[in-house]
Protein backbone atom coordinates (compact mmCIF):
# COMPACT_ATOMS: atom_id res chain seq x y z
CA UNK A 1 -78.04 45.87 46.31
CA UNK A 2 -81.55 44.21 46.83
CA UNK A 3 -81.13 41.11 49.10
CA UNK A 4 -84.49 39.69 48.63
CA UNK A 5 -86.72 38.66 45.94
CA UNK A 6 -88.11 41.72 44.32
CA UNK A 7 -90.25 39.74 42.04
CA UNK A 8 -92.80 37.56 44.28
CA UNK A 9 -96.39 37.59 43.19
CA UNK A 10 -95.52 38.89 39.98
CA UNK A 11 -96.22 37.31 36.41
CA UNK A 12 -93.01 36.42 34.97
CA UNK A 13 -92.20 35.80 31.47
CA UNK A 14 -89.13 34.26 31.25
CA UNK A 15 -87.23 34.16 28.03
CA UNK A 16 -84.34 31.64 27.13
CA UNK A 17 -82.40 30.16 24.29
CA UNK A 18 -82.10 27.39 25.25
CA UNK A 19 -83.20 24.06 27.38
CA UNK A 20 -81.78 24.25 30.72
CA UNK A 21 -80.92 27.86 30.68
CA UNK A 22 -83.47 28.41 32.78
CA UNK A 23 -81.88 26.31 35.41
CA UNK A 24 -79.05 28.63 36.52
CA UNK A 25 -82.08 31.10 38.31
CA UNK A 26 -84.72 28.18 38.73
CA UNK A 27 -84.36 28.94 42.64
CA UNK A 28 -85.63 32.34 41.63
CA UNK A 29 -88.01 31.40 39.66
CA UNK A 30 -89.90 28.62 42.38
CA UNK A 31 -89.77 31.38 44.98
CA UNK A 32 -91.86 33.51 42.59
CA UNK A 33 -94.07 30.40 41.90
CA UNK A 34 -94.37 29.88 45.81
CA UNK A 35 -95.17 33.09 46.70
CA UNK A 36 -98.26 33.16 44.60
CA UNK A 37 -96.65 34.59 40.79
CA UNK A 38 -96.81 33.12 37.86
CA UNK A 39 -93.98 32.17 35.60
CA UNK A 40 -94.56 31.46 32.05
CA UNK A 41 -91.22 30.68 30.08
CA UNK A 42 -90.32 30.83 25.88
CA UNK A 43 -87.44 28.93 24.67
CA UNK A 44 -85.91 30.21 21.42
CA UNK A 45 -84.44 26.76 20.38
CA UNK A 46 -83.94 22.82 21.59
CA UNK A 47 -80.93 22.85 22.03
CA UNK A 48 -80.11 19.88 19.14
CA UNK A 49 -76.24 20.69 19.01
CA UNK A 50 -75.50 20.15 22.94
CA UNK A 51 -74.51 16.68 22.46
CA UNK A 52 -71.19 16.65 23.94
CA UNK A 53 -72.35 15.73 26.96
CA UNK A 54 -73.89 12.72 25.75
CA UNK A 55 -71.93 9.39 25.88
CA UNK A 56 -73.51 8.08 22.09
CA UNK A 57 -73.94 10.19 18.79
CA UNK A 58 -77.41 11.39 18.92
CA UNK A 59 -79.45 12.30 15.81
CA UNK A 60 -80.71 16.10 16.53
CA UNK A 61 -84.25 15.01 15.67
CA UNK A 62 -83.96 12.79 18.79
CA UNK A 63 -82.00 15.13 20.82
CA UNK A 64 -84.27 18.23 20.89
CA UNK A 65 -87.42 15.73 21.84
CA UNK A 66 -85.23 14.55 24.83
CA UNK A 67 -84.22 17.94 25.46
CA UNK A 68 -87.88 18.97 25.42
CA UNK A 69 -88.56 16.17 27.78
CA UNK A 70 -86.29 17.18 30.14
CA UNK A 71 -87.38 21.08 30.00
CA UNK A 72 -90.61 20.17 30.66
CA UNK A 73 -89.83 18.40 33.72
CA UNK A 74 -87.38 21.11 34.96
CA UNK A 75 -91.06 23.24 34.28
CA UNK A 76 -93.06 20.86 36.31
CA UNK A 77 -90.19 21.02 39.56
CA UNK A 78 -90.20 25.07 39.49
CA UNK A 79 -94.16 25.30 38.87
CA UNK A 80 -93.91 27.12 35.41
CA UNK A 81 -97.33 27.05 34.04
CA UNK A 82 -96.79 27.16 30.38
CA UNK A 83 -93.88 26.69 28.16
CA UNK A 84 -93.50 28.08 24.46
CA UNK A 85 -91.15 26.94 22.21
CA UNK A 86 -89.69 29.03 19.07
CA UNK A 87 -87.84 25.81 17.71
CA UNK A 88 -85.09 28.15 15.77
CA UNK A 89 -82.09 26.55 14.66
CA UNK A 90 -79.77 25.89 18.00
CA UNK A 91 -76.61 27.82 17.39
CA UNK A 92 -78.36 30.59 14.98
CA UNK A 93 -80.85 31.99 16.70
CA UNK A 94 -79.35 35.69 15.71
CA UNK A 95 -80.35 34.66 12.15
CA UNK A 96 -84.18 34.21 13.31
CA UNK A 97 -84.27 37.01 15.58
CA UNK A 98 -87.10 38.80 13.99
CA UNK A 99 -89.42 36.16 14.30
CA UNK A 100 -88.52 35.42 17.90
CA UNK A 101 -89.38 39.01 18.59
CA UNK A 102 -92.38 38.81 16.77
CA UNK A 103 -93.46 35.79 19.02
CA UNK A 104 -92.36 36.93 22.39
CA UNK A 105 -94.34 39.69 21.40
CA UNK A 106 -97.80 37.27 20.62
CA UNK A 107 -96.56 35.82 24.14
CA UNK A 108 -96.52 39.01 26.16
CA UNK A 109 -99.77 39.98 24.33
CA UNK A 110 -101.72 36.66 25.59
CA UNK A 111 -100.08 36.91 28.79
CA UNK A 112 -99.61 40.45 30.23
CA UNK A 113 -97.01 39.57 31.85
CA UNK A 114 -95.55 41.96 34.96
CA UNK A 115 -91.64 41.63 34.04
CA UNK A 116 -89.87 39.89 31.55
CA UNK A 117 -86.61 37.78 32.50
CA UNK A 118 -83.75 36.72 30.48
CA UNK A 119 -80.18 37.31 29.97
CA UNK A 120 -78.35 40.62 29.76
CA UNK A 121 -76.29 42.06 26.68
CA UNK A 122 -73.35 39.78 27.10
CA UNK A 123 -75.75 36.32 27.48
CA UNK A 124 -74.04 35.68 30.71
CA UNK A 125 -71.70 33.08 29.08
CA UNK A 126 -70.82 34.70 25.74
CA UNK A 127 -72.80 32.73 23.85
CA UNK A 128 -75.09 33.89 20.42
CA UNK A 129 -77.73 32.55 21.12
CA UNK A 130 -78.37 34.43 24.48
CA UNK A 131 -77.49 37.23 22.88
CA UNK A 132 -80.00 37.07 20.30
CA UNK A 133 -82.30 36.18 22.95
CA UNK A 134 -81.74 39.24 25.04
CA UNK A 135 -82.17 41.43 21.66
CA UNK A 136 -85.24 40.26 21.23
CA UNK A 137 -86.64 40.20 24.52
CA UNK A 138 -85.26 43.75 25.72
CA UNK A 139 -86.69 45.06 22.50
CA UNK A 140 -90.28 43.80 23.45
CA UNK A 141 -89.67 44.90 27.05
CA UNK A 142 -88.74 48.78 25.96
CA UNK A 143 -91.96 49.04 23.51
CA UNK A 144 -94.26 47.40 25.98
CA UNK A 145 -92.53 49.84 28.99
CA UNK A 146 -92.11 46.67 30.58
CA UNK A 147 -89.40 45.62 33.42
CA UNK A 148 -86.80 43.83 31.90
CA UNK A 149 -84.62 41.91 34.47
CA UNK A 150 -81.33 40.66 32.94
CA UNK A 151 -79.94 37.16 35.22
CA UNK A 152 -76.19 38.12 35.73
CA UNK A 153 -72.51 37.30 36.38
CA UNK A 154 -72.02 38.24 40.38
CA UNK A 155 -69.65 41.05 41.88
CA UNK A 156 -66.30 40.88 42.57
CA UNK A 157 -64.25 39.01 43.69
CA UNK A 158 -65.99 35.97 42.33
CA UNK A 159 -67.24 37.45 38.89
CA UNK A 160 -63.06 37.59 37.25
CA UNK A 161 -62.79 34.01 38.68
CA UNK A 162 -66.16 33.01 37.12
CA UNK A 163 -65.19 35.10 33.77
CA UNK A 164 -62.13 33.03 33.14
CA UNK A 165 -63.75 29.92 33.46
CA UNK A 166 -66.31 30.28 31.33
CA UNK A 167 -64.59 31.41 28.72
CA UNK A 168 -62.39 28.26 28.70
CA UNK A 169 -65.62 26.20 29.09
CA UNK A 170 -66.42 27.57 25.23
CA UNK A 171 -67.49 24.93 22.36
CA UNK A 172 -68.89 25.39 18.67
CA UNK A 173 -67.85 28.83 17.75
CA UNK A 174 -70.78 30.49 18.58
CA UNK A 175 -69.74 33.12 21.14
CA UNK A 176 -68.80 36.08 21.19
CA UNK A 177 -66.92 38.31 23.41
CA UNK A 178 -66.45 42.23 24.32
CA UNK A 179 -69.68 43.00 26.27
CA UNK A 180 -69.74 44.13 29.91
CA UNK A 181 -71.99 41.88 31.96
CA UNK A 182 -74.15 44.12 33.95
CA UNK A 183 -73.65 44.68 37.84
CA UNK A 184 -76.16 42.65 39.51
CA UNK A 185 -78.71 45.31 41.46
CA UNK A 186 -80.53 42.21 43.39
CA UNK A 187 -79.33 39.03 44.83
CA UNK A 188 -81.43 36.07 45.74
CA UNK A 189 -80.36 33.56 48.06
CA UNK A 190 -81.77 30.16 47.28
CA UNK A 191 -81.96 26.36 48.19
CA UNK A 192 -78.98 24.55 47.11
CA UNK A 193 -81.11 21.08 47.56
CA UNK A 194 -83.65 22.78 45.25
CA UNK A 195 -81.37 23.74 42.73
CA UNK A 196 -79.54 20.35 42.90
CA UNK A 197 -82.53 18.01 41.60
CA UNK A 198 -83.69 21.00 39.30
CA UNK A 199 -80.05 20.40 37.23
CA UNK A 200 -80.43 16.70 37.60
CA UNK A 201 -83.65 17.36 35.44
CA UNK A 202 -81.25 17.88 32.35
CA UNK A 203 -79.43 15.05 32.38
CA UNK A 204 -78.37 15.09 29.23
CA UNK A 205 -76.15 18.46 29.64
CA UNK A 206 -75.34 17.88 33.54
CA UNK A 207 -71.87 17.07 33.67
CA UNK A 208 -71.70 21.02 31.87
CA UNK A 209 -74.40 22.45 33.99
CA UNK A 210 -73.48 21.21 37.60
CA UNK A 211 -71.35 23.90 39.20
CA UNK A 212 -69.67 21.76 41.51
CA UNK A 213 -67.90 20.21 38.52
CA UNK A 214 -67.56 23.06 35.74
CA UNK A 215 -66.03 25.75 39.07
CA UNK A 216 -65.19 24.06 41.54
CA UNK A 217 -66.77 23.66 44.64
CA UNK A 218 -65.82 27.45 46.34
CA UNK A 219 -67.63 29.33 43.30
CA UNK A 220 -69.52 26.57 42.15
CA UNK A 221 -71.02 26.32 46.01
CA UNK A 222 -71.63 30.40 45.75
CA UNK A 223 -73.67 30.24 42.33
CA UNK A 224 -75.57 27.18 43.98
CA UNK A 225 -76.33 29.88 46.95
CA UNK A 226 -76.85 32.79 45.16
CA UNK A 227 -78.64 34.42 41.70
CA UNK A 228 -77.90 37.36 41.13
CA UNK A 229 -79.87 40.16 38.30
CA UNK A 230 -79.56 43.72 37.11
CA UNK A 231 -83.38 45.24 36.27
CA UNK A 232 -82.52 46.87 33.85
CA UNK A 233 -85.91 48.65 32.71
């Protein structure tokens, strides 16, 4: 397994379906930044039907501008240097996958991007959305012959613990299970301090994005350590 970061100086294009998706590799992503790369990022949706974390009933109009809000400033603390949104419907993104590849495809045209990053097969968690999101962005990766870098569950022993408890951590319907995550082929260690404020930038969704909390503070303290990918291309 790689034990560095295979990916500094490069132009990234980072592909997500959501607002703070990006945040589980952001450590990643700000070494690639610091190193002189570039990271661009496209996010398929705005994530209107995460409101359980929220403490009031929030109109989705209202939520995806705060969610936007808070994406951008999880963009400003990595360095990302332009965002794109796709503004499909949170929660159907399958449905609109077409266009999504169509635009990711605009993106990497503008761009010229070195690698594109995103989720692998089983979208890390299960959920459609990611899915849909890795369809689409493998599918530009393969006809462009670009490197496509999938972020990933890590080995064993932690990935069965991590497995269980994210598929008890499941809401709305919308996943889907029976796919493999791949075996990570790189691991990048990271700073934890870093990675701290960069979830604090969603607050909205923190109390189901901080580690510590959702997987305790053994694996949760390994995932806030560690990021692990498969290239997979």
């Amino acid at each position: 397994m790689i034990t560095e970061n295979p990916f500094l100086e490069k132009k990234v294009l980072v592909v997500t379906a959501h607002p703070d998706d990006e945040a589980y590799f952001a450590g990643t992503l700000r070494q690639v930044v610091e190193s002189g790369g570039e990271v661009r990022l496209l996010c398929g949706t705005l994530g209107e039907r995460g409101r359980s974390y929220l403490p009031y009933e929030c109109p989705a109009e209202e939520l995806k501008q705060i969610r936007y809000a808070e994406l951008c400033a999880a963009a400003n603390a990595v360095g990302i240097s332009k965002i794109y949104v796709g503004g499909y419907p949170d929660g159907a993104l399958m449905e609109s996958v077409e266009a999504f590849t169509a635009q990711i495809e605009r993106v990497v045209f503008e761009y010229s991007p070195d690698i594109i990053l995103g989720y692998g097969p089983d979208g890390y968690t299960g959920h459609a959305d990611h899915v849909a999101a890795y369809t689409a962005a493998f599918s530009v990766a393969h006809a462009r012959s670009l490197p496509y870098v999938a972020f990933t569950l890590p080995p064993h022993p932690h990935r069965v613990e991590l497995m269980r408890l994210l598929q008890a951590k499941r809401k709305l319907g919308v996943y889907r299970a029976g796919v493999e995550a791949p075996e990570p082929s790189v691991v990048v260690s990271v700073d934890v301090e870093f990675k701290v404020g960069l979830l604090r930038c969603h607050a909205s969704q923190l109390q189901g994005l901080n580690p510590y909390v959702v997987f305790g503070e053994v694996l949760g303290g390994h995932l806030m350590r560690h990021e692990y990918f498969r290239i997979m291309s």
